[in-house]
Protein backbone atom coordinates (compact mmCIF):
# COMPACT_ATOMS: atom_id res chain seq x y z
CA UNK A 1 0.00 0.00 0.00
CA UNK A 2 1.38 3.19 -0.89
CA UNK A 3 0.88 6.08 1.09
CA UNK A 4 1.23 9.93 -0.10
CA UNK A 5 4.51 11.41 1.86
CA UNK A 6 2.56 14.65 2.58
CA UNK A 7 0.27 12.27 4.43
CA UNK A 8 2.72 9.47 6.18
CA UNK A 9 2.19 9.18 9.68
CA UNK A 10 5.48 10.47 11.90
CA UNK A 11 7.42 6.91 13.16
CA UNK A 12 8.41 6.22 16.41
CA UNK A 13 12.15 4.60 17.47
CA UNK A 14 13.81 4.08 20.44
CA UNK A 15 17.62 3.95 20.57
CA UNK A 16 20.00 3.33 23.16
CA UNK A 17 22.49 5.89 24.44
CA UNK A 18 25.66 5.65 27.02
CA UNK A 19 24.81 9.22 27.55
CA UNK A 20 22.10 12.06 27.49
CA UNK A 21 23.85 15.29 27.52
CA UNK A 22 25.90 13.62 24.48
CA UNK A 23 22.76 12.43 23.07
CA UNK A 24 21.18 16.06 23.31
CA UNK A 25 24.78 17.70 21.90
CA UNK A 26 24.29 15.27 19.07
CA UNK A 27 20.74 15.29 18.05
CA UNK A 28 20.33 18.81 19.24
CA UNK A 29 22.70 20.53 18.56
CA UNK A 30 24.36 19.26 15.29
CA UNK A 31 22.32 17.67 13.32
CA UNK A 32 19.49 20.59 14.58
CA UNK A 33 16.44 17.93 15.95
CA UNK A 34 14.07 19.78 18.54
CA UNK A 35 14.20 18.29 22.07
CA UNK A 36 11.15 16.94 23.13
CA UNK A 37 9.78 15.72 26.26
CA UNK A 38 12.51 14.38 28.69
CA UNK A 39 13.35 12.27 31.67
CA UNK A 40 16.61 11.98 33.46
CA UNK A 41 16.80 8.92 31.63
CA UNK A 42 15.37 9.77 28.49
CA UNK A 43 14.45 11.89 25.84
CA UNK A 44 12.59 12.96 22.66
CA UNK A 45 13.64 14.57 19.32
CA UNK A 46 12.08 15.55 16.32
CA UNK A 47 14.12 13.75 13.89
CA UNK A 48 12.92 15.11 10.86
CA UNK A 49 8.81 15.32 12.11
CA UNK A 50 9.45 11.55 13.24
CA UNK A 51 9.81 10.77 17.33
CA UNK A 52 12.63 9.62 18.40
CA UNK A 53 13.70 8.51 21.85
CA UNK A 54 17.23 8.46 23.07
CA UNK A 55 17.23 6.15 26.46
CA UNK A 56 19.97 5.90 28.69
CA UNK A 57 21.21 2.22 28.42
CA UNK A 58 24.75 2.30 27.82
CA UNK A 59 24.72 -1.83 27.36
CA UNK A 60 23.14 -1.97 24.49
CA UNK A 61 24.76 0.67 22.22
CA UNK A 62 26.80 0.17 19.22
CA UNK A 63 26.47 -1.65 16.47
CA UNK A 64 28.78 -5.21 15.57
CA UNK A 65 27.40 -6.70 12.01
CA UNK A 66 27.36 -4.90 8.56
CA UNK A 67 26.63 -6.29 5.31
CA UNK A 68 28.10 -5.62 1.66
CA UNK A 69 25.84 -2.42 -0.51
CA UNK A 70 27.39 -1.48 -3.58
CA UNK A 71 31.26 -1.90 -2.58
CA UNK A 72 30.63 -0.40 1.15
CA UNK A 73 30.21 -2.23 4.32
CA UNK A 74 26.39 -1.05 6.15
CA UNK A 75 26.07 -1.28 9.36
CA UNK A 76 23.35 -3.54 9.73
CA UNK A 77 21.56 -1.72 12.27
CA UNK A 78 20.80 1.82 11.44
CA UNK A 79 18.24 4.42 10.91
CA UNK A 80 18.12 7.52 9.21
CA UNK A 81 16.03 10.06 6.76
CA UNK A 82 15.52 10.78 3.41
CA UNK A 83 15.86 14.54 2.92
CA UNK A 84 15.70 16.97 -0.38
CA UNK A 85 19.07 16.70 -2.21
CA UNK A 86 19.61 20.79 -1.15
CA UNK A 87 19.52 19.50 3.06
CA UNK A 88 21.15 16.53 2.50
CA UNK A 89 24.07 18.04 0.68
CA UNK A 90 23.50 21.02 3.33
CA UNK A 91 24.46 18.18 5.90
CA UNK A 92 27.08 16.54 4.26
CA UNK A 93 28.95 19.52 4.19
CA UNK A 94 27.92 20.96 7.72
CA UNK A 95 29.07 17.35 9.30
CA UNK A 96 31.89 17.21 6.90
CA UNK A 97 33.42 20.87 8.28
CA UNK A 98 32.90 19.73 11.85
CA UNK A 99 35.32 16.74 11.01
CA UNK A 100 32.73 14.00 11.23
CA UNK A 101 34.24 10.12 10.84
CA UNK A 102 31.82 9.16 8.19
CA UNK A 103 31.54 5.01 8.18
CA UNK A 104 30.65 5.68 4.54
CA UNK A 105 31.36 9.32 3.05
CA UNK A 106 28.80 11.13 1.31
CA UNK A 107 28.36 9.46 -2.54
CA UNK A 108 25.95 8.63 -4.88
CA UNK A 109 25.12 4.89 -4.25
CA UNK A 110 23.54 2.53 -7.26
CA UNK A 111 24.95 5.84 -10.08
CA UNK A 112 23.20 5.35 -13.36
CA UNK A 113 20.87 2.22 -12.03
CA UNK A 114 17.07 2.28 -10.27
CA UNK A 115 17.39 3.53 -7.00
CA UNK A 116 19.73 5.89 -7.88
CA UNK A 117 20.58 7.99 -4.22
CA UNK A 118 23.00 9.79 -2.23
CA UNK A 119 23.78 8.68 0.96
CA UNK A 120 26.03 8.88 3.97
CA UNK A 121 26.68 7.10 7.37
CA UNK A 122 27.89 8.11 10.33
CA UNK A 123 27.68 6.88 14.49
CA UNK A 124 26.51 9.12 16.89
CA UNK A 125 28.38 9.20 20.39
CA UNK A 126 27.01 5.50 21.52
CA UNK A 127 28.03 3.45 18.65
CA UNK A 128 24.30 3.69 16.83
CA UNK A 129 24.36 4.14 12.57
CA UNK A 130 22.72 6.64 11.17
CA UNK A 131 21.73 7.07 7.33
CA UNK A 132 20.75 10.14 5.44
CA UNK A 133 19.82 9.76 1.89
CA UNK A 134 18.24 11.23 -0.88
CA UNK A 135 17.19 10.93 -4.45
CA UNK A 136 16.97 12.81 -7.59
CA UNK A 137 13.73 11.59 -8.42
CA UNK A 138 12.03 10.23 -5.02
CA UNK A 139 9.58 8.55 -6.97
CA UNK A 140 12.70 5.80 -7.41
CA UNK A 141 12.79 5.74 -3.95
CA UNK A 142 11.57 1.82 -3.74
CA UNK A 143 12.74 1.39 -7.61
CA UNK A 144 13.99 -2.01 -8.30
């Protein structure tokens, strides 16, 4: 079922953090997400108009397995946005001038195929992969 992205209801994810000032610093303040609710132990973000929920639960963070895309290792466990090509370049080159330690660099995955899409991965503080991506055409956006 396809659903119109003016009308696709917000998600919600929980992640785990090993800290929530870094958390905040993170999703705050770089990559520019509005705090939320909070709790000594947790808090909220708007991630794009999507909830997300950094809890404190420094056991579970990071991420161990990735898996072969187009000549890059993934990490397997990740989570991201797709954003207009104008933000996503605009945060390519903010987190590039901060001196980010991309996992994958900004590029343009699948060039010339379906599913054509720039992309980029990086880890917040605790270990967790994130993915920001967009596409030319977002109507390739589940191309095969």
């Amino acid at each position: 079922m396809s659903t119109p992205a003016a009308t696709l209801p917000p998600f919600h994810l929980a992640f785990p953090v090993h800290d929530i000032a870094a958390a905040r610093q993170f999703y705050g303040e770089l990559l520019g997400c509005p705090e939320g609710r909070s709790a000594p132990n947790w808090v909220d973000f708007n991630f794009y108009g999507h909830q997300i929920v950094a809890h404190l639960a420094p056991d579970e963070c990071g991420h161990t397995q990735s898996s072969a895309v187009d000549g890059h290792e993934v990490p397997v466990r990740h989570f991201g946005a797709v954003l207009p090509m104008d933000q996503w370049q605009a945060m390519a080159d903010k987190l590039t001038a901060v001196g980010t330690k991309f996992v994958i660099e900004p590029y343009i995955r699948f060039k010339g195929e379906a599913g054509e899409q720039a992309t980029m991965f990086f880890l917040d503080p605790s270990g967790n992969a994130l993915e920001l991506k967009s596409f030319a055409d977002l109507d390739s956006l589940f191309a095969k």
